[in-house]
PDB file of N, CA and C in Angstrom:
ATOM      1  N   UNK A   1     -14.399   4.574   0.151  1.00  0.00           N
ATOM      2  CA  UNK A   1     -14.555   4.264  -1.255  1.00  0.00           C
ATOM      3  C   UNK A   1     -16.019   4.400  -1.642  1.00  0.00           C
ATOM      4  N   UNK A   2     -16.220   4.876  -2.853  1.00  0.00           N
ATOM      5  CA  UNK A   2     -17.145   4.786  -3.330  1.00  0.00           C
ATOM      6  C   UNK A   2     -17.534   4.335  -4.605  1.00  0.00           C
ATOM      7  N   UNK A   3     -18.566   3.949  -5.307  1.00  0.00           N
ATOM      8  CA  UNK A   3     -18.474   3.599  -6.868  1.00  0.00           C
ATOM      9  C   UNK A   3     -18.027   4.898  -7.722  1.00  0.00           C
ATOM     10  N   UNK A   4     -17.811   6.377  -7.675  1.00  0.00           N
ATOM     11  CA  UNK A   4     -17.158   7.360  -7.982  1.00  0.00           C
ATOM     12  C   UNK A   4     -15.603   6.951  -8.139  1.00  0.00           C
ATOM     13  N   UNK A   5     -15.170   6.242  -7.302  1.00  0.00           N
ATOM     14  CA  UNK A   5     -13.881   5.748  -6.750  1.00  0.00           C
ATOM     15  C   UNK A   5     -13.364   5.410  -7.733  1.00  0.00           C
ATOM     16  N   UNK A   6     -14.202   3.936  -8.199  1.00  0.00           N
ATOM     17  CA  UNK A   6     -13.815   3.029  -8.838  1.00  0.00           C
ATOM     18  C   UNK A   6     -14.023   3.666 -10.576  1.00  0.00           C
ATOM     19  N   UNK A   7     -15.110   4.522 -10.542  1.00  0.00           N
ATOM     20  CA  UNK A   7     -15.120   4.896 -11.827  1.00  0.00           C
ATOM     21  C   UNK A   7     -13.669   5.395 -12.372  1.00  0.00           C
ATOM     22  N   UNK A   8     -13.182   6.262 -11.358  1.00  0.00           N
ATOM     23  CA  UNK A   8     -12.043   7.388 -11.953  1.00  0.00           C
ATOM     24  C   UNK A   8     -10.815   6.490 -11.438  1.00  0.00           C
ATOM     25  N   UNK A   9     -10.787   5.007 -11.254  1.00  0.00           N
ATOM     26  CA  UNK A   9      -9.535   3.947 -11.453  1.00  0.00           C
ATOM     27  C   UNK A   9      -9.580   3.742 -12.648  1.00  0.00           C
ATOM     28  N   UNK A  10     -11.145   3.168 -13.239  1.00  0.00           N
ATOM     29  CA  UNK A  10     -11.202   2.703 -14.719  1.00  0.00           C
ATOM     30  C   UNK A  10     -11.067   3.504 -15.851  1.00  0.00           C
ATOM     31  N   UNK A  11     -11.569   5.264 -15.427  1.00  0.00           N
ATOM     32  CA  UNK A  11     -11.117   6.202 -16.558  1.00  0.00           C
ATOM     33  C   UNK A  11      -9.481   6.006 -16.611  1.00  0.00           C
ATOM     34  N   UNK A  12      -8.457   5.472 -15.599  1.00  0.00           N
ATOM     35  CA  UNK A  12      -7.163   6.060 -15.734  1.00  0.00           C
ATOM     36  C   UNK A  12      -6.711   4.404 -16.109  1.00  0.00           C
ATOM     37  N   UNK A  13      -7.898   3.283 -16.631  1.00  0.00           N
ATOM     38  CA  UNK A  13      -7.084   2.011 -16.987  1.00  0.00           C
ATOM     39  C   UNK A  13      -6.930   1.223 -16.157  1.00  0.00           C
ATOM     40  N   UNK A  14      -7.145   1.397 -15.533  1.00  0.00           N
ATOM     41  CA  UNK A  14      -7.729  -0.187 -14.315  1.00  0.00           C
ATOM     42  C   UNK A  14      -8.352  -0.801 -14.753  1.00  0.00           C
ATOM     43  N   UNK A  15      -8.790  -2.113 -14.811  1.00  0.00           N
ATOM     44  CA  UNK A  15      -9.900  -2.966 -14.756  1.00  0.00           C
ATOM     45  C   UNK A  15     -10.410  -3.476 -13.664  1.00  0.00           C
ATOM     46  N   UNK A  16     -11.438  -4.303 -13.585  1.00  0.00           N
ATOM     47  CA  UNK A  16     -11.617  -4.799 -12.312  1.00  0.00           C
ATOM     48  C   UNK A  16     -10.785  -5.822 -11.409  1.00  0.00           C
ATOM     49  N   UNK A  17      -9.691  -6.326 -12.810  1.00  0.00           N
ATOM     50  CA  UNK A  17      -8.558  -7.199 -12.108  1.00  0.00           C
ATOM     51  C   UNK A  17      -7.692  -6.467 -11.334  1.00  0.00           C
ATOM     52  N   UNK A  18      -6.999  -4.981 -11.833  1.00  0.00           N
ATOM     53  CA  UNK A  18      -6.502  -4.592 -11.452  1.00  0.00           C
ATOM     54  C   UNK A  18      -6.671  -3.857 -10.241  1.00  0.00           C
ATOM     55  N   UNK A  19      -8.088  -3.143 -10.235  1.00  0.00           N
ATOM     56  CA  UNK A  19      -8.127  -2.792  -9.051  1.00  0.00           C
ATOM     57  C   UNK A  19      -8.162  -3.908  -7.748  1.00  0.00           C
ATOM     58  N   UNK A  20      -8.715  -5.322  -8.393  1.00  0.00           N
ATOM     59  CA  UNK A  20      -8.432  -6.126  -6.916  1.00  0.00           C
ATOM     60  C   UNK A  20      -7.523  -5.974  -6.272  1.00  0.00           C
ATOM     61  N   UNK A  21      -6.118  -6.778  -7.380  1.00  0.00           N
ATOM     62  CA  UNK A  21      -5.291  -7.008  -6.732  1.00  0.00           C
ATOM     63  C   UNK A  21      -4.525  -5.358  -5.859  1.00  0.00           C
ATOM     64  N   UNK A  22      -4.870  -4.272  -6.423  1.00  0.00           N
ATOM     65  CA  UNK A  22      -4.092  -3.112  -5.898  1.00  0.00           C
ATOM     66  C   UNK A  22      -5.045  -3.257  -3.972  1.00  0.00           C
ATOM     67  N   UNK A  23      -5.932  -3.587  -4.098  1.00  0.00           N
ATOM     68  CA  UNK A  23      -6.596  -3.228  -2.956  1.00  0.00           C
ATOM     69  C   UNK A  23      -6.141  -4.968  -2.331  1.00  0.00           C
ATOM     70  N   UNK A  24      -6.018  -5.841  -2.728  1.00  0.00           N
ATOM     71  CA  UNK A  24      -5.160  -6.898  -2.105  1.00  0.00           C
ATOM     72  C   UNK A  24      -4.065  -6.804  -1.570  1.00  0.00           C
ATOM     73  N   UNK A  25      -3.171  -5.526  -2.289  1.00  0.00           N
ATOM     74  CA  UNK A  25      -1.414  -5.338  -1.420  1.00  0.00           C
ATOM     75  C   UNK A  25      -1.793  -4.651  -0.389  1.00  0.00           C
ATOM     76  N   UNK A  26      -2.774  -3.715  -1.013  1.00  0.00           N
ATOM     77  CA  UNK A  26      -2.827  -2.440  -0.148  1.00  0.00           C
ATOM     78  C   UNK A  26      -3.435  -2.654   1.511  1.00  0.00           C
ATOM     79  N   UNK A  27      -4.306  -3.632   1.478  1.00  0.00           N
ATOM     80  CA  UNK A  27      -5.227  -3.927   2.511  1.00  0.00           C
ATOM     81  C   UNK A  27      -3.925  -4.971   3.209  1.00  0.00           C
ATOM     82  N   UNK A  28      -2.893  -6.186   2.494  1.00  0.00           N
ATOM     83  CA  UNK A  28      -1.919  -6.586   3.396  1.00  0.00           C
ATOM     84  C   UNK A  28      -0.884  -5.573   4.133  1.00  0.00           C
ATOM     85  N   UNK A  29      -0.497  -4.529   2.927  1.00  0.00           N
ATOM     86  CA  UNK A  29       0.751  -3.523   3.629  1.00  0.00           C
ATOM     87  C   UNK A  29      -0.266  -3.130   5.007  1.00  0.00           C
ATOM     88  N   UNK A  30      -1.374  -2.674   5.379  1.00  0.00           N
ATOM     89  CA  UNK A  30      -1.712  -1.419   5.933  1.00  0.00           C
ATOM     90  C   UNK A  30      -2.011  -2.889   7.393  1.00  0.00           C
ATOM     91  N   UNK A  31      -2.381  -4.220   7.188  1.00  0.00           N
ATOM     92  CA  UNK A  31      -2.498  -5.390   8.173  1.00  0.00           C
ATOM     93  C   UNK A  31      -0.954  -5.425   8.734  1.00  0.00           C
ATOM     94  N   UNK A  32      -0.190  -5.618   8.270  1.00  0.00           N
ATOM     95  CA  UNK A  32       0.858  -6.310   8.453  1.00  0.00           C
ATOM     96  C   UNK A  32       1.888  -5.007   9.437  1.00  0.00           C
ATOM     97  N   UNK A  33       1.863  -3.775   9.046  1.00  0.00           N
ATOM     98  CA  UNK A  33       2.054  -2.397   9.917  1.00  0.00           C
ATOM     99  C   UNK A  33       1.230  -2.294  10.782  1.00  0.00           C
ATOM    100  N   UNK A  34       0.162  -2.508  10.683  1.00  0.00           N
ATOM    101  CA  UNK A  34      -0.590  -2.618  12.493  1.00  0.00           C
ATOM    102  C   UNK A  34       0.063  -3.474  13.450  1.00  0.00           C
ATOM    103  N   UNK A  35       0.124  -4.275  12.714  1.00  0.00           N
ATOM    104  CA  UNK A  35       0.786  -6.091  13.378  1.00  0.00           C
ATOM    105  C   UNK A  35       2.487  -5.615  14.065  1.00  0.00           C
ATOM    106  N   UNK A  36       2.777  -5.052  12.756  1.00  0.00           N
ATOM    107  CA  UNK A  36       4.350  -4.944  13.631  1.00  0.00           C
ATOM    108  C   UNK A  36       4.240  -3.732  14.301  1.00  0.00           C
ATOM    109  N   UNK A  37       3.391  -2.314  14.493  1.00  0.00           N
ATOM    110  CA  UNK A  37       3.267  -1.496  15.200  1.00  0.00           C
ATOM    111  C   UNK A  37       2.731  -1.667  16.636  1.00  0.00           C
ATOM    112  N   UNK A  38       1.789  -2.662  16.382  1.00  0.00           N
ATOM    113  CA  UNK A  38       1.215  -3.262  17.470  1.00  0.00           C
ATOM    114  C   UNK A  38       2.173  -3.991  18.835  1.00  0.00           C
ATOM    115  N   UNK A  39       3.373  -4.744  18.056  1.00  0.00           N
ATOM    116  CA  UNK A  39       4.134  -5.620  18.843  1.00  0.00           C
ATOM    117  C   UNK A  39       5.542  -4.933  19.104  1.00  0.00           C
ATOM    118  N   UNK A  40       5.338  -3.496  18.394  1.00  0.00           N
ATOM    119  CA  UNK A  40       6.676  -2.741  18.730  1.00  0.00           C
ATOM    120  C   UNK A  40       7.805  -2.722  17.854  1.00  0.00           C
ATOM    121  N   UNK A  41       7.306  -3.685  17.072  1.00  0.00           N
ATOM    122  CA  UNK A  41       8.610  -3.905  15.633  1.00  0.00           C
ATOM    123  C   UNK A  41       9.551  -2.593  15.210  1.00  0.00           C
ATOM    124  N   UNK A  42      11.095  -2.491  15.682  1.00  0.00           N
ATOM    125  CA  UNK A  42      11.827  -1.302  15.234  1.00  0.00           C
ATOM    126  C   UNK A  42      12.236  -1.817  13.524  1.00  0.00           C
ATOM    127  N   UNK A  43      11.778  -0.512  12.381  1.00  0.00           N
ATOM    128  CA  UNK A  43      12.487  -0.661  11.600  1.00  0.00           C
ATOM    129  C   UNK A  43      13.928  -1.205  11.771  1.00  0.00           C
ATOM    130  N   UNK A  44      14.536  -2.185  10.106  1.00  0.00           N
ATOM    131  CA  UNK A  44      15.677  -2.601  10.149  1.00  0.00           C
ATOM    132  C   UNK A  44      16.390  -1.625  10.300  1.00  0.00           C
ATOM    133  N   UNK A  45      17.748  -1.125  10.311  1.00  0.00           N
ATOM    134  CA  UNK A  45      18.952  -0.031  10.191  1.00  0.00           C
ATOM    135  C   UNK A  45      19.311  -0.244   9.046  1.00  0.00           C
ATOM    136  N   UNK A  46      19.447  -1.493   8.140  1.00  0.00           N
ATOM    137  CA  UNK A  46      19.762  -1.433   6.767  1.00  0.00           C
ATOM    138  C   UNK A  46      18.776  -1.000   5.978  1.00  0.00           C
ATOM    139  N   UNK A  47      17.720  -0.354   5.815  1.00  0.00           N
ATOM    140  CA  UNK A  47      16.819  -0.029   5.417  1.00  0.00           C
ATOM    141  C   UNK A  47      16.888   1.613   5.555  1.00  0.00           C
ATOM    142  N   UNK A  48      17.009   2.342   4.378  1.00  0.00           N
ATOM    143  CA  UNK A  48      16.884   3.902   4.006  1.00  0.00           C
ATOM    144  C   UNK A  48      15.278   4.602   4.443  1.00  0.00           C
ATOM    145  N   UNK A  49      15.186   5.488   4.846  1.00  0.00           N
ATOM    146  CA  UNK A  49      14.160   6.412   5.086  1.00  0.00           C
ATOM    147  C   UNK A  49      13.839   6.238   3.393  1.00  0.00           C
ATOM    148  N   UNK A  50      12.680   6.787   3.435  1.00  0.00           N
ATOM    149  CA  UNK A  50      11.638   6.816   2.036  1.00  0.00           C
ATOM    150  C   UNK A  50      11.988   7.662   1.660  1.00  0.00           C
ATOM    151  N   UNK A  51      12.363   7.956   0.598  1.00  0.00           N
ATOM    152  CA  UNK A  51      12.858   9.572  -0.450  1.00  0.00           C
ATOM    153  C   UNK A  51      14.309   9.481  -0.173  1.00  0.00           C
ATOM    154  N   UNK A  52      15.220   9.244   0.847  1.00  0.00           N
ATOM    155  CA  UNK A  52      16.756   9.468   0.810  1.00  0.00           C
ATOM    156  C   UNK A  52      17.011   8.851   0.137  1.00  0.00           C
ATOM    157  N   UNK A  53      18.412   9.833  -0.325  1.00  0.00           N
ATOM    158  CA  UNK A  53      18.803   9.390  -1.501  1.00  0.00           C
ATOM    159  C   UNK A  53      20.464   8.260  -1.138  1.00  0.00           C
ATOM    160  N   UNK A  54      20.751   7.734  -2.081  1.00  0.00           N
ATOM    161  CA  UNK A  54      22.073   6.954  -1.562  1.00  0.00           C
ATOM    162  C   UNK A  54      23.235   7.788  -1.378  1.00  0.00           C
ATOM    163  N   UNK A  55      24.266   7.765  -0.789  1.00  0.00           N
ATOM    164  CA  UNK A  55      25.089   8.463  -0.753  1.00  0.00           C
ATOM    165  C   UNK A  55      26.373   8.407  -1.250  1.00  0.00           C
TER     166      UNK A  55
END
């Protein structure tokens, strides 16, 4: 990241609230996948691949 970064969040309507909290999920999703990658965690089976569609 850079302050470039943050400029072209706020040209597209971010504020500085918003960018927190986006970098608050973002920084838990990317903790919490180490954590269960780390300990071997198998995805659920009730849970769809990303993009498939229902059938």
């Amino acid at each position: 990241m850079t302050p470039g970064d943050l400029d072209a969040l706020r040209e597209h309507g971010f504020d500085d609230r918003a960018i927190h909290d986006a970098v608050q999920v973002i920084a838990y999703f990317n903790y919490i996948n180490r954590i269960a990658h780390g300990l071997g965690v198998q995805p659920e089976t009730f849970i769809r691949p990303w993009g498939q569609s229902v059938d």
